[in-house]
N, C-alpha and C. Protein backbone atom coordinates (compact mmCIF):
# COMPACT_ATOMS: atom_id res chain seq x y z
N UNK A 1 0.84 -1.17 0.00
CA UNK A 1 0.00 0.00 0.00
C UNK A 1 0.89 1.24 0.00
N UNK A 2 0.72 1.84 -1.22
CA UNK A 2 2.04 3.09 -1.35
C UNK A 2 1.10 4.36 -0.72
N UNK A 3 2.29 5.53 -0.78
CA UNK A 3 1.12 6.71 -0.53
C UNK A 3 0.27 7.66 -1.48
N UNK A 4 -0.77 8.01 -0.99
CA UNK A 4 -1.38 8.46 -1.97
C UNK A 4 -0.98 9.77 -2.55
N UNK A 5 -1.10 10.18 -4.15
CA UNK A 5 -0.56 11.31 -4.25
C UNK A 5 -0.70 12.72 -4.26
N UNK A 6 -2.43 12.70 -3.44
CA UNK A 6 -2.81 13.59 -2.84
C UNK A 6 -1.63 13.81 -1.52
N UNK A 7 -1.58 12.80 -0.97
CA UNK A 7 -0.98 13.13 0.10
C UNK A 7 1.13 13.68 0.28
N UNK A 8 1.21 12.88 -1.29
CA UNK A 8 2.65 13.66 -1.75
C UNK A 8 2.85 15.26 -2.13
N UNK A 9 1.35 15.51 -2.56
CA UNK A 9 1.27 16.70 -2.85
C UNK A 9 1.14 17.71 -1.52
N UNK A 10 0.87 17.29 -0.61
CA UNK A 10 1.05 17.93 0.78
C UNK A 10 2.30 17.84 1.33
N UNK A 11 3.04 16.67 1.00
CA UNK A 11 4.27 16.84 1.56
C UNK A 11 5.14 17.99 0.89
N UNK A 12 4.85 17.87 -0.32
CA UNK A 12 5.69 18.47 -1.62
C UNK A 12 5.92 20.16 -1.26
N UNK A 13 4.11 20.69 -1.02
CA UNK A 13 3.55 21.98 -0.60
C UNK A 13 4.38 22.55 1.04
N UNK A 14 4.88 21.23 1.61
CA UNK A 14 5.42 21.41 3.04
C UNK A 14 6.61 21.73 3.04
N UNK A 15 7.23 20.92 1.67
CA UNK A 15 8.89 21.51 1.65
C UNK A 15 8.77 22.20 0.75
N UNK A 16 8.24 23.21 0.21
CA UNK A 16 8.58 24.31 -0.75
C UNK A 16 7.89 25.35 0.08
N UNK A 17 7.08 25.20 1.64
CA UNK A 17 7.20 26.26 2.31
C UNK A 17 8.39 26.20 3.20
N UNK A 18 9.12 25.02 3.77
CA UNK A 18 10.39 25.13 3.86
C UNK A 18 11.69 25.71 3.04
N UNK A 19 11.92 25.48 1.89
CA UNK A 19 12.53 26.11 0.50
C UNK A 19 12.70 27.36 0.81
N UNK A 20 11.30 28.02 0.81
CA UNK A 20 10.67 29.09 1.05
C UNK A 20 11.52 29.85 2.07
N UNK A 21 11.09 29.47 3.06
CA UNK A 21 11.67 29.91 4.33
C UNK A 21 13.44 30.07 4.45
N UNK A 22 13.73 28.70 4.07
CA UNK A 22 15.37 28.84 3.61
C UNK A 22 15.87 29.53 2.73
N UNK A 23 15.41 30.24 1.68
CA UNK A 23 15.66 31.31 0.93
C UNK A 23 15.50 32.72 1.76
N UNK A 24 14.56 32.76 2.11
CA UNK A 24 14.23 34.19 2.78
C UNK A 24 15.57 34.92 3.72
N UNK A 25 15.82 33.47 4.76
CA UNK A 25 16.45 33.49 5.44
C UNK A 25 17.44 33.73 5.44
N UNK A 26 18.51 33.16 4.26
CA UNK A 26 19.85 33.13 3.55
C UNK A 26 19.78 34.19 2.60
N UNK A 27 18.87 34.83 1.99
CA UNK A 27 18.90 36.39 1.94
C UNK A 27 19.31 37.52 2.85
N UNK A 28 18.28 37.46 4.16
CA UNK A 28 18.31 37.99 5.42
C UNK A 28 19.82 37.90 5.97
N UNK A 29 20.15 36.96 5.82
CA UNK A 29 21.52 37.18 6.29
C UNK A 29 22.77 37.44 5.46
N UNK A 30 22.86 37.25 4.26
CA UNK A 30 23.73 37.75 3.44
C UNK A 30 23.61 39.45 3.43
N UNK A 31 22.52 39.88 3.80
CA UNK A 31 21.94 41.25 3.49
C UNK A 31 23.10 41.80 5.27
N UNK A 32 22.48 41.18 5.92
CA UNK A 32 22.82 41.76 7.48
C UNK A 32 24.29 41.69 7.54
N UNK A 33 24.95 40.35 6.76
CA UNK A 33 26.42 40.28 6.69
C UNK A 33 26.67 41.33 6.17
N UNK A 34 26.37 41.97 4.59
CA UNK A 34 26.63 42.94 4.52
C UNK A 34 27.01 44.07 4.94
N UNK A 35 25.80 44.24 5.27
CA UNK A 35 25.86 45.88 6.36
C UNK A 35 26.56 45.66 7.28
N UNK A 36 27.11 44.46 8.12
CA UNK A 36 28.40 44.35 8.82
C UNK A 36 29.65 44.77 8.10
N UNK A 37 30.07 44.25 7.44
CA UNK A 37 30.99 44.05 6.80
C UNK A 37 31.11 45.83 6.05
N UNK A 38 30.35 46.11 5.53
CA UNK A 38 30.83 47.30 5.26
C UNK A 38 30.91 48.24 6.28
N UNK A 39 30.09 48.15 7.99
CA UNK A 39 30.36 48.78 8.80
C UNK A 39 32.09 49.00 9.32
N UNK A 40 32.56 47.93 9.27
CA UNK A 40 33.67 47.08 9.96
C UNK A 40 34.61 47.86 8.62
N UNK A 41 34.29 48.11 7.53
CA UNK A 41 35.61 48.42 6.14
C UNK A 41 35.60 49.93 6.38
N UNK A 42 34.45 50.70 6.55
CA UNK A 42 34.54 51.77 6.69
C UNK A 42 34.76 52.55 8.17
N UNK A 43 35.37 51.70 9.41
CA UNK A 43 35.87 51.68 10.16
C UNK A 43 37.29 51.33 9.56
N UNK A 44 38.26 50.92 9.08
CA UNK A 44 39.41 50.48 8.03
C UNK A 44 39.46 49.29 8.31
N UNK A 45 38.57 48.14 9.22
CA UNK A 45 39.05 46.74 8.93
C UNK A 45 39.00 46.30 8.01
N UNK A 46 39.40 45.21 8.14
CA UNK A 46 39.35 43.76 6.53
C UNK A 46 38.13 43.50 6.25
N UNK A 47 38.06 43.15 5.33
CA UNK A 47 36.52 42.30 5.00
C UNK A 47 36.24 40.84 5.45
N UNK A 48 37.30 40.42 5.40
CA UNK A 48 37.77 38.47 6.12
C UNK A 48 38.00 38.95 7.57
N UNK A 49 37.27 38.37 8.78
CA UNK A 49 37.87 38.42 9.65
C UNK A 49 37.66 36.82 10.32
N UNK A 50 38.86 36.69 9.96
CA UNK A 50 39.40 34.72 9.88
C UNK A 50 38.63 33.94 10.89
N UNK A 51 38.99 34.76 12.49
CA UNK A 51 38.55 34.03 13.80
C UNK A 51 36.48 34.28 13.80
N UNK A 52 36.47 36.01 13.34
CA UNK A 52 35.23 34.96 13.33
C UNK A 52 34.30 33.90 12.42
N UNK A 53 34.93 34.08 11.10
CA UNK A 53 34.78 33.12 10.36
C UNK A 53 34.46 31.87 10.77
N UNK A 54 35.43 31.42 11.40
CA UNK A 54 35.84 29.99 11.69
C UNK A 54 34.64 29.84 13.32
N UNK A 55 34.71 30.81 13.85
CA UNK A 55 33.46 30.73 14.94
C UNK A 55 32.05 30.77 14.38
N UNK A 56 31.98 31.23 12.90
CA UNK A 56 30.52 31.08 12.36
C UNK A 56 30.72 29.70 11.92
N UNK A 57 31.79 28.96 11.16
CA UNK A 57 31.54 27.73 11.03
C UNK A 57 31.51 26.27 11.70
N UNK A 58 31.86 26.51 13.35
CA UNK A 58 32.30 25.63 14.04
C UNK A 58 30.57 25.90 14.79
N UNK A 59 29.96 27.24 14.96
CA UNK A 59 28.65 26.99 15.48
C UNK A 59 27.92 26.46 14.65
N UNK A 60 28.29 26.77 12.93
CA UNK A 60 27.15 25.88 12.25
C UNK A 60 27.08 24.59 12.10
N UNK A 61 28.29 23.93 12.59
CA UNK A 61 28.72 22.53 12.38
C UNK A 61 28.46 21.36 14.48
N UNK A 62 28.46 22.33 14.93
CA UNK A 62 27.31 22.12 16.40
C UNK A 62 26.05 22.12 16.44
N UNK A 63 25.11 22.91 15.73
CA UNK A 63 23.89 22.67 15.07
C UNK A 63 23.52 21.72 14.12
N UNK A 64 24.26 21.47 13.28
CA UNK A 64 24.00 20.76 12.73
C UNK A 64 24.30 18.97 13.43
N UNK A 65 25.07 19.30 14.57
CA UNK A 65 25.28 17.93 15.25
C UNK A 65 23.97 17.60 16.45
N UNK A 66 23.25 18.78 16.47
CA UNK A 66 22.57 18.85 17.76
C UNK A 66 20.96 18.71 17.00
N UNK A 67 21.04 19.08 15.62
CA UNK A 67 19.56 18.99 15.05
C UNK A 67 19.93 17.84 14.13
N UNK A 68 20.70 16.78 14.31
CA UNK A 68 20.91 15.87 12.82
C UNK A 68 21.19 16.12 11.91
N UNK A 69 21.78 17.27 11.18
CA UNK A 69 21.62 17.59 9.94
C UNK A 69 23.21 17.19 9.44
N UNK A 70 23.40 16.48 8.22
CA UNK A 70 24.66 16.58 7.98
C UNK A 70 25.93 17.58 8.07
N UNK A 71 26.98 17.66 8.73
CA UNK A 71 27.92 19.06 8.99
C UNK A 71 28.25 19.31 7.94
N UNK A 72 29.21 18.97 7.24
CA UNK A 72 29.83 19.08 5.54
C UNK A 72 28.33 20.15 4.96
N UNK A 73 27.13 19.64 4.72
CA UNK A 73 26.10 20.47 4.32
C UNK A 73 25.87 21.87 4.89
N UNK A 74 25.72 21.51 6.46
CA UNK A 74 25.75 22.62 6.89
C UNK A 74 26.65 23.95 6.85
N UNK A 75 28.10 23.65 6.98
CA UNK A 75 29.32 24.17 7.29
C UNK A 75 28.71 24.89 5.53
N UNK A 76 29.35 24.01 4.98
CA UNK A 76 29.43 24.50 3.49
C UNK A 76 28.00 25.51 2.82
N UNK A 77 26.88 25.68 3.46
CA UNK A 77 25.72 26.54 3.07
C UNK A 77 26.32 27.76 3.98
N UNK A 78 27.26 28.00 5.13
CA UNK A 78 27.41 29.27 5.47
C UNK A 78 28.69 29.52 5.23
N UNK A 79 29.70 28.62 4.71
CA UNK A 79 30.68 28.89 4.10
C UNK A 79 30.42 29.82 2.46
N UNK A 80 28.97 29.53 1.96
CA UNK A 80 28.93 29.95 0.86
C UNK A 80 28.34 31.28 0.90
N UNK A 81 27.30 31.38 2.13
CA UNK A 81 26.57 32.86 2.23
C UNK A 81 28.20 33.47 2.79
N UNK A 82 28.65 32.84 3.83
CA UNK A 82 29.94 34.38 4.40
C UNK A 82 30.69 34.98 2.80
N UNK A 83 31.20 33.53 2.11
CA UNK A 83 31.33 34.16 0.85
C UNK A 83 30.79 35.39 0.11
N UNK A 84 29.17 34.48 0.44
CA UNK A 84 28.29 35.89 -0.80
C UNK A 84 28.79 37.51 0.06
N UNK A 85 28.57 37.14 1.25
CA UNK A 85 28.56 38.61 1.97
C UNK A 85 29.84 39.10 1.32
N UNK A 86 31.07 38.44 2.02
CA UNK A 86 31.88 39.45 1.15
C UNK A 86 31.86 39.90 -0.08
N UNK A 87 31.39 39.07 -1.18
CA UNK A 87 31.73 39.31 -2.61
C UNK A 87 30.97 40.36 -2.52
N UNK A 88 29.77 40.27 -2.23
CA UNK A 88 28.91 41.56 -2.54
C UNK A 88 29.24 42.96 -1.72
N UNK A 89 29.78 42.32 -0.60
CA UNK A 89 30.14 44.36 -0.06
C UNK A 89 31.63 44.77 -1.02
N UNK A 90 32.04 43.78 -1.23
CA UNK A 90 33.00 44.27 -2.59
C UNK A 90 32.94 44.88 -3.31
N UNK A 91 31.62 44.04 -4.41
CA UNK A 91 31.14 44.13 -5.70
C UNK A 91 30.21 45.73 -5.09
N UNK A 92 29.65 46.03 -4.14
CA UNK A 92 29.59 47.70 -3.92
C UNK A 92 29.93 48.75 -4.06
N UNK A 93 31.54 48.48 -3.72
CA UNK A 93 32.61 49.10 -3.70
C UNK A 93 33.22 49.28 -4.57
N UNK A 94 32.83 48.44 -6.00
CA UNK A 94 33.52 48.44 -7.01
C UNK A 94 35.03 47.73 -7.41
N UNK A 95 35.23 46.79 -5.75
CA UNK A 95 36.43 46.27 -5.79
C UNK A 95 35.87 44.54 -6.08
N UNK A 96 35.24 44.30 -6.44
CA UNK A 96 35.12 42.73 -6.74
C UNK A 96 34.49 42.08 -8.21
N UNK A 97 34.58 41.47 -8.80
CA UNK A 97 34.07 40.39 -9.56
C UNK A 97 32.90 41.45 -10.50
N UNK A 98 32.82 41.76 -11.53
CA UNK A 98 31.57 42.25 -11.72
C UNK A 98 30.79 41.38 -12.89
N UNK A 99 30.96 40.03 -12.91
CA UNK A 99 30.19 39.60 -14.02
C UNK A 99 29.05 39.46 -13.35
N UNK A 100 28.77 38.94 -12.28
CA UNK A 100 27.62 38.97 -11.19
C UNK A 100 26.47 39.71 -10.99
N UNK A 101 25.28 39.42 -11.27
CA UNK A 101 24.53 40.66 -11.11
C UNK A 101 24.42 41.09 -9.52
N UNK A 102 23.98 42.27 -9.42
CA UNK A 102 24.19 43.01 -8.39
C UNK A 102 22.71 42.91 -7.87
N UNK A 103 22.90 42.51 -6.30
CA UNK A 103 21.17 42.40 -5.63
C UNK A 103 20.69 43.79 -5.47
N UNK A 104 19.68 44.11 -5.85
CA UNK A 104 18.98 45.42 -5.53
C UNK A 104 17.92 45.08 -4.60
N UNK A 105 17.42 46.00 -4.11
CA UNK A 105 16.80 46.29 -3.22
C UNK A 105 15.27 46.97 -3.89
N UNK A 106 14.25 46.27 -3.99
CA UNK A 106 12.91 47.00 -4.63
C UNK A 106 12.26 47.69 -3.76
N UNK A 107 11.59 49.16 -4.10
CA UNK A 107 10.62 49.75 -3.07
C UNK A 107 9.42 49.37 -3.72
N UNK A 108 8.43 49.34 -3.19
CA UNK A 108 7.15 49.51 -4.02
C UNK A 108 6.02 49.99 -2.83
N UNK A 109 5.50 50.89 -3.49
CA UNK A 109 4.56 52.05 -2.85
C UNK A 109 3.29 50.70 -2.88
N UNK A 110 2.82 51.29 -1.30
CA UNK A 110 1.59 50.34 -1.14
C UNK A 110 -0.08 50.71 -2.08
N UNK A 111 -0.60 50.07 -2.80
CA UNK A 111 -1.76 50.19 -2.86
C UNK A 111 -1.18 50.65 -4.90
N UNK A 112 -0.44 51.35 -5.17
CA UNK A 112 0.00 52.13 -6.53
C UNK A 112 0.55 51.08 -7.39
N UNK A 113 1.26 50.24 -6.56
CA UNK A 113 2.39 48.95 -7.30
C UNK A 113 3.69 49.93 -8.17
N UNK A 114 3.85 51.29 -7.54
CA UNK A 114 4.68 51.82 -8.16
C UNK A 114 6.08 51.41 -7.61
N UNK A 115 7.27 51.03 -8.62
CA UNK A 115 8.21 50.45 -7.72
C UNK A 115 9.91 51.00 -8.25
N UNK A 116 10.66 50.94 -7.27
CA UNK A 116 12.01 51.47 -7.80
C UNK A 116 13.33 50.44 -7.37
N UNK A 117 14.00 50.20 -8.39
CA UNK A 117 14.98 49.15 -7.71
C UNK A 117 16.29 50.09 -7.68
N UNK A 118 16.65 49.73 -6.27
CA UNK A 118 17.97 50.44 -5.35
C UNK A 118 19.48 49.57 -5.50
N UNK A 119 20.42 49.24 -6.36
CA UNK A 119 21.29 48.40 -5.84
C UNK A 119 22.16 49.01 -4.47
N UNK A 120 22.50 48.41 -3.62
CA UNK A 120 23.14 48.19 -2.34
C UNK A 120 23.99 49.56 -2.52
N UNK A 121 25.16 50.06 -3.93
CA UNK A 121 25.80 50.57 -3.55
C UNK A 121 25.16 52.05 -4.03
N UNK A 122 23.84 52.30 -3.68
CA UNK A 122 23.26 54.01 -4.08
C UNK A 122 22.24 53.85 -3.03
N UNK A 123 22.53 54.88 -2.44
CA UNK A 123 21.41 55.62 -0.79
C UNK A 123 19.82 55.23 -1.52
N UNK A 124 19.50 55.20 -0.62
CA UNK A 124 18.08 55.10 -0.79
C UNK A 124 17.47 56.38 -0.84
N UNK A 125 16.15 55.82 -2.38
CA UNK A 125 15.80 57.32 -2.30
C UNK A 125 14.98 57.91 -1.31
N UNK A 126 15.25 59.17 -1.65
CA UNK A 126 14.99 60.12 -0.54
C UNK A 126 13.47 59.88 -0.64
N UNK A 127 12.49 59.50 -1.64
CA UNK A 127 10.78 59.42 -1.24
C UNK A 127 10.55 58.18 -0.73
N UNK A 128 11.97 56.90 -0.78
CA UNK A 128 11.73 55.59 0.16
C UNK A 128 11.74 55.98 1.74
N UNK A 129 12.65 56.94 1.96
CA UNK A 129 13.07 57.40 3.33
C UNK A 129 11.94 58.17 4.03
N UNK A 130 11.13 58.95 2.83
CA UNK A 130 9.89 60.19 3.61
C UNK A 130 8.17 59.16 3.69
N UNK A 131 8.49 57.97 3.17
CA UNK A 131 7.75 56.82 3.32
C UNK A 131 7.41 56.92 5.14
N UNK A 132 8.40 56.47 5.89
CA UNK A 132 8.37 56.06 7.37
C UNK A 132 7.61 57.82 7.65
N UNK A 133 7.66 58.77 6.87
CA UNK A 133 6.49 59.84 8.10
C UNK A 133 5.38 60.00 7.33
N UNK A 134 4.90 58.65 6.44
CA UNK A 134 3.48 58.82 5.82
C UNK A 134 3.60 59.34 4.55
N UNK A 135 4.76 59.12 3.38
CA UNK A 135 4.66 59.72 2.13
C UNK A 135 5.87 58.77 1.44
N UNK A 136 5.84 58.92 0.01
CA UNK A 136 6.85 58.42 -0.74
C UNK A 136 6.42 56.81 -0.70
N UNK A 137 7.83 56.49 -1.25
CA UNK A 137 7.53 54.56 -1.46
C UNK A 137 7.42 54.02 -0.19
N UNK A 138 6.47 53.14 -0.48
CA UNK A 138 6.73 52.04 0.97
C UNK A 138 7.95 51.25 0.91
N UNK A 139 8.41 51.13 1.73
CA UNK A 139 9.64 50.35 2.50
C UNK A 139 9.53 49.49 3.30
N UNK A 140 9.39 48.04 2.69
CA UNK A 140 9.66 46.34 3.87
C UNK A 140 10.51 47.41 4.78
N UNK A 141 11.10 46.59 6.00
CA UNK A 141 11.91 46.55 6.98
C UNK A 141 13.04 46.61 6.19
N UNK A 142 13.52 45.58 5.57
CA UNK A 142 15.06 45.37 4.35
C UNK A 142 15.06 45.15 3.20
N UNK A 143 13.85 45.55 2.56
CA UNK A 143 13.12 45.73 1.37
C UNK A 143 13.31 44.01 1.12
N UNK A 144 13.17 44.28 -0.49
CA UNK A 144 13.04 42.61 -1.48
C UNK A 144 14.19 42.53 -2.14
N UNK A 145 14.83 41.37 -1.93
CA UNK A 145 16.12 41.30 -2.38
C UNK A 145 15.75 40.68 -4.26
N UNK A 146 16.56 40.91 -5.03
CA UNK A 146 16.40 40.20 -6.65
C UNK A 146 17.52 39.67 -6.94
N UNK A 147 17.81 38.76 -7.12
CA UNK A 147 18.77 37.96 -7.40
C UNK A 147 19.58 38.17 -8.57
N UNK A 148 18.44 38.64 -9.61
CA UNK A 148 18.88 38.89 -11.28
C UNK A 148 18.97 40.74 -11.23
N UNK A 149 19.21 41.14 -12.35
CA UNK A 149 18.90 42.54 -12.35
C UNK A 149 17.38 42.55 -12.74
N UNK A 150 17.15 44.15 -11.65
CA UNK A 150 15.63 43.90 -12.27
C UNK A 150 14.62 44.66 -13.04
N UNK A 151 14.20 44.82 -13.72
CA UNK A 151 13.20 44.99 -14.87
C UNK A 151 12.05 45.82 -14.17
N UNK A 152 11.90 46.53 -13.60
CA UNK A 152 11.06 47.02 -12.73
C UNK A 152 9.35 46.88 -13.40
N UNK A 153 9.86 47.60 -14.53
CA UNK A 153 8.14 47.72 -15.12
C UNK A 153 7.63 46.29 -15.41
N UNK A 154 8.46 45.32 -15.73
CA UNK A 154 8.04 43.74 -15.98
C UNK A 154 7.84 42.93 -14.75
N UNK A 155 7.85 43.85 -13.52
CA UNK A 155 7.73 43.09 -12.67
C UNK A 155 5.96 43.12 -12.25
N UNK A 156 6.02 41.80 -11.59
CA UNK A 156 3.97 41.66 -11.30
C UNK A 156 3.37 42.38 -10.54
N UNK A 157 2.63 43.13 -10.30
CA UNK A 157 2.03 44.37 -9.15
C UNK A 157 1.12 43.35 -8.67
């Protein structure tokens, strides 16, 4: 008696709101690495800072011993975001890699679907900013990250 594939289709729907969630997340933090990392450069540190490196990967490889999850998997998914972080406060700066597209940051005004994409290394505009006293674009908390460059007007309202 196999399972039914109504009921695969619930499982299916369960891990692509997991997916889900693991994307969001590994955004969220490549984004926050960021803004570290360029805090820390424009103070004159390095962008690598080795020890804590190796303390982000020795906690991810304890989690992963304490929730089951394979370490090698684990280690290596935040070995690859600390990566992204740096490349991208680089690629800001104009000092890294530029075949890469660059993550922008979308505003989009509530209720209008009017929208503006920000990459990381240009201030936010000034009608995203007059948003928070009731005017201009609405602003998520850390806006919407885009992976590709983005097309603003082709995007779905």
């Amino acid at each position: 008696m196999g399972i039914s594939s109504s009921r695969i289709e619930v499982l299916r729907r369960e891990l692509e709101g997991i997916d889900h969630s693991l994307t969001i997340l590994a955004a969220a933090r490549v984004d926050l690495a960021v803004r570290i990392i360029r805090e820390r450069m424009s103070a004159g540190d390095p962008v690598a800072l080795p020890a804590q490196e190796d303390r982000v990967f020795r906690r991810a490889r304890m989690w992963a011993r304490r929730y089951g999850a394979p370490e090698p998997l684990v280690e290596g998914f935040f070995r690859g975001i600390v990566a992204e972080g740096k490349r991208r406060a680089l690629v800001s700066r104009g000092e890294g890699a530029t075949g890469h597209p660059e993550f922008v940051t979308v505003f989009v005004t509530p209720g209008s679907g009017a929208r503006e994409a920000v990459p990381p290394s240009r201030p936010i505009p000034a009608a995203a900013r007059k948003s928070r006293s009731g005017g201009g674009l609405g602003v998520p908390s850390r806006g919407v990250l885009a992976a590709e460059p983005v097309d603003v007007a082709a995007e779905p309202r």
